[in-house]
C-alpha atoms as a PDB file:
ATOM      1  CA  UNK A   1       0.202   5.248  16.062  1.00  0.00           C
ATOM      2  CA  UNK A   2      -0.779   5.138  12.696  1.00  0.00           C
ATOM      3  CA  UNK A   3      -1.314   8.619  11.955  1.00  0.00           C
ATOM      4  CA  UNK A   4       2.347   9.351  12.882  1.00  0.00           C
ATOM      5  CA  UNK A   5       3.576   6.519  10.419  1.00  0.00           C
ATOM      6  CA  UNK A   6       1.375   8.300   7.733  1.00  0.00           C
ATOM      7  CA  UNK A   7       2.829  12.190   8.853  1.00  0.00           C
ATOM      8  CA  UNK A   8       6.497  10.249   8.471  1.00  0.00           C
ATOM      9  CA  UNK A   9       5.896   8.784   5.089  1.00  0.00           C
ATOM     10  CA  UNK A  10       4.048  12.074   3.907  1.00  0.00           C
ATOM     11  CA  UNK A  11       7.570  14.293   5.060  1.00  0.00           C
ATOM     12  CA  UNK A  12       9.808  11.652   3.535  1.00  0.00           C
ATOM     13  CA  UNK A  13       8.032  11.916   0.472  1.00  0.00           C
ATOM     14  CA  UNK A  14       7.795  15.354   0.597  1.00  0.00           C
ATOM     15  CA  UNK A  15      12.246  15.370   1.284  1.00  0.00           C
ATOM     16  CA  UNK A  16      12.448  13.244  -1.268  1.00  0.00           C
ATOM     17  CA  UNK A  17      10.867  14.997  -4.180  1.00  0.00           C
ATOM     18  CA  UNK A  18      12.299  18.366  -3.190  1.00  0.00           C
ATOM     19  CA  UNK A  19      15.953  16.648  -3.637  1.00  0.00           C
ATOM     20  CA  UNK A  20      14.519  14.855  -7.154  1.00  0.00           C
ATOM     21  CA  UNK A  21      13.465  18.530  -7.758  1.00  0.00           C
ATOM     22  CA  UNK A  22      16.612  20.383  -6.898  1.00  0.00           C
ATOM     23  CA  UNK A  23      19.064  17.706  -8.852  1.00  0.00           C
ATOM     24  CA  UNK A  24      16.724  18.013 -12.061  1.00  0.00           C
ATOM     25  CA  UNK A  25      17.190  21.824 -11.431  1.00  0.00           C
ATOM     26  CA  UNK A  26      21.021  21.604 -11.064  1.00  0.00           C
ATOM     27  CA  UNK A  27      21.100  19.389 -13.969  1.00  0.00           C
ATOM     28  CA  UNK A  28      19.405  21.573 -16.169  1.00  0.00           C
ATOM     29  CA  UNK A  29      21.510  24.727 -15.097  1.00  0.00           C
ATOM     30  CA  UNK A  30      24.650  22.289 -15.737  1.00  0.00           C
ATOM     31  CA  UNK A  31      23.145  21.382 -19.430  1.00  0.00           C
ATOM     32  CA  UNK A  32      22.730  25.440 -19.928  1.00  0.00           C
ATOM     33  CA  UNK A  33      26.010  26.032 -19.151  1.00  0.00           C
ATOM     34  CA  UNK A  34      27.487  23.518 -22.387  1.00  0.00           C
ATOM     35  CA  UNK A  35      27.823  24.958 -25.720  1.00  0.00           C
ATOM     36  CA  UNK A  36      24.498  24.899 -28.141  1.00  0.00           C
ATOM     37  CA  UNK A  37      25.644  21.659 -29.974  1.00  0.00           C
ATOM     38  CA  UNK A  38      25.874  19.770 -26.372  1.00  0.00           C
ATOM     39  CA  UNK A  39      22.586  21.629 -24.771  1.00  0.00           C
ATOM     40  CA  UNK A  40      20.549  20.888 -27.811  1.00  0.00           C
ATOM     41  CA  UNK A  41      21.372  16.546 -27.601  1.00  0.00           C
ATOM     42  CA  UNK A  42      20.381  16.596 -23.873  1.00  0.00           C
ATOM     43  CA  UNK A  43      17.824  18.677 -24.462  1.00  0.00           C
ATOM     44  CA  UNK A  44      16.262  16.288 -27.121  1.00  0.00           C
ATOM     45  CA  UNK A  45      16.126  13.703 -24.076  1.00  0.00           C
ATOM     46  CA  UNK A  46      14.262  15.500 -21.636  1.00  0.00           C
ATOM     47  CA  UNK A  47      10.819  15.245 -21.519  1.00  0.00           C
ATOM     48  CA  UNK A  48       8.201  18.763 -21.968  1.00  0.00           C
ATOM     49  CA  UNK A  49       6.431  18.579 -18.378  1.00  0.00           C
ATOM     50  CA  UNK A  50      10.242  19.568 -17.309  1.00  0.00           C
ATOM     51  CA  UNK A  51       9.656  23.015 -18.514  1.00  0.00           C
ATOM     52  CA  UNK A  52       6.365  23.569 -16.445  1.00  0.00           C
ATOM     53  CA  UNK A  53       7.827  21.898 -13.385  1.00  0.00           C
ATOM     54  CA  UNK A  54      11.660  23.382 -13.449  1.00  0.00           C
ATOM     55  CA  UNK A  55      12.546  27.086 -13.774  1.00  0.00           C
ATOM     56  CA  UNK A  56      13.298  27.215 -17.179  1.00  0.00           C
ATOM     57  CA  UNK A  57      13.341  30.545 -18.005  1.00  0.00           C
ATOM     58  CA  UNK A  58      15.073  32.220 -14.878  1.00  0.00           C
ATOM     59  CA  UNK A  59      17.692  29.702 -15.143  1.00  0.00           C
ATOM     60  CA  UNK A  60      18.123  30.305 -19.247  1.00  0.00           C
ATOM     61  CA  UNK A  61      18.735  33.563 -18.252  1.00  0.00           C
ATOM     62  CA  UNK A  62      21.349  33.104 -15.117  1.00  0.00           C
ATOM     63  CA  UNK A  63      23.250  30.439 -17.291  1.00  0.00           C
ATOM     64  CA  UNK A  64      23.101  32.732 -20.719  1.00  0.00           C
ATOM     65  CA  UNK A  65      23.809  35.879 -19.757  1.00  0.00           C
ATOM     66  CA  UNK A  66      27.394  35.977 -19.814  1.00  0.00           C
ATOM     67  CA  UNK A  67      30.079  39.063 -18.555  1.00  0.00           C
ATOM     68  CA  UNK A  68      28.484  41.698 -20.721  1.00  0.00           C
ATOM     69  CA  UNK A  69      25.921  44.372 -19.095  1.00  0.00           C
ATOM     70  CA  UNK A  70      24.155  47.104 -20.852  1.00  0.00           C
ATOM     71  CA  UNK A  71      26.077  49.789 -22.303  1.00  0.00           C
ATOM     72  CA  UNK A  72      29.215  47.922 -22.586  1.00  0.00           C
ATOM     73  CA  UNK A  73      30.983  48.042 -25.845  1.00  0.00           C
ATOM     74  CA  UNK A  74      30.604  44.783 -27.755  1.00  0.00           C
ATOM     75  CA  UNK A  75      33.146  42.707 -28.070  1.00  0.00           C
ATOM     76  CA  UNK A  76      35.216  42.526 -31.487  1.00  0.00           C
ATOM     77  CA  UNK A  77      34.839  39.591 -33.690  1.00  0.00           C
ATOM     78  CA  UNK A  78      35.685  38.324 -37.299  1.00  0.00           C
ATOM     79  CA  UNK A  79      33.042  36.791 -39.627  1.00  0.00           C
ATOM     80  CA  UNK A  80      33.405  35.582 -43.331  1.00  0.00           C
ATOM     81  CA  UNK A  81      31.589  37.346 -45.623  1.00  0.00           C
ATOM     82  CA  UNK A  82      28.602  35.160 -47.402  1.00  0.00           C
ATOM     83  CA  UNK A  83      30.309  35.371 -50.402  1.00  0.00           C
ATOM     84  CA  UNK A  84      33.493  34.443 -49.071  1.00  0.00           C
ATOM     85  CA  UNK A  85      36.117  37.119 -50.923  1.00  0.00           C
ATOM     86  CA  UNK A  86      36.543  38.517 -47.434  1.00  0.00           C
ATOM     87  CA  UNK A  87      36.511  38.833 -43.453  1.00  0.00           C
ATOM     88  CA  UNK A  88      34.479  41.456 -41.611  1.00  0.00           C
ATOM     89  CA  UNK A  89      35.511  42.583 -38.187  1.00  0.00           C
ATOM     90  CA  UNK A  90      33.387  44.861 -36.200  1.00  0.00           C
ATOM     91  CA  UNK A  91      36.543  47.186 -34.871  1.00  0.00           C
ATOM     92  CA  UNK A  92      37.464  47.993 -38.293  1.00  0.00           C
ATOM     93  CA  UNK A  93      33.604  48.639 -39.582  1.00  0.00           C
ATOM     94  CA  UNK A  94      33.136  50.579 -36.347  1.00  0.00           C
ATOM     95  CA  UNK A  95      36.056  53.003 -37.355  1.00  0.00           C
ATOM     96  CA  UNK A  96      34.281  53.315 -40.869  1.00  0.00           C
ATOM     97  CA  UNK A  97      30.823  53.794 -39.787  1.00  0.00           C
ATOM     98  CA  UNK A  98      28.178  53.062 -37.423  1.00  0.00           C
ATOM     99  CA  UNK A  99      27.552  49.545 -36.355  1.00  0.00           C
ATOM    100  CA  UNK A 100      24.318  47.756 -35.639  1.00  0.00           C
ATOM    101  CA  UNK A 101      24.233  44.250 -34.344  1.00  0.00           C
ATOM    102  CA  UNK A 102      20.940  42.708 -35.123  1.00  0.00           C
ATOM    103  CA  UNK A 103      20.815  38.982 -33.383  1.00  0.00           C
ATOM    104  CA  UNK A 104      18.181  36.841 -34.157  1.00  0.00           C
ATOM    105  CA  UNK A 105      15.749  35.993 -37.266  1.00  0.00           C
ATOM    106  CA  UNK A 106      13.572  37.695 -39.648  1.00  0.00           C
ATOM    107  CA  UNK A 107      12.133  34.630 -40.879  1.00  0.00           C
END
């Protein structure tokens, strides 16, 4: 009898932590989803071992990657200028010139 109670408590367990695992998962994903501001506060509350035991990066990239694929035209925007005497938008540079869109840091 006993080593059926132990096989019992050793699935439950086993249940139980998949579900604990697939609502952290689903949670995270959700988080993903928000804008940076929002992502980056619940972000500050979850613990590191979360990135070794959840799918971080596969999820980043399901959650990030947004409508565009490769070879579509980017969308247009409108960004001040640093100095602030005028706007730039990327349809009228475009028409002027080639663009290139550099995202990220050189720093």
């Amino acid at each position: 009898m006993r080593p059926r109670r132990a096989l019992r408590i050793a699935a439950a367990s086993v249940v139980c932590l998949v579900l604990v695992w697939g609502a952290a998962t689903a949670a995270l994903y959700a988080a993903m989803r928000q804008p940076p501001e929002t992502f980056g506060r619940i972000m500050s509350h979850v613990p590191s071992i979360a990135m070794v035991v959840v799918p971080f990066k596969p999820l980043w990239m399901s959650a990030r990657s947004g409508p565009l694929q490769v070879g579509d035209p980017a969308p247009d925007f409108a960004l001040p200028m640093l100095q602030g005497d005028r706007t730039v938008t990327l349809s009228t540079e475009y028409r002027q010139k080639p663009v290139v869109l550099v995202f990220g840091s050189y720093t």
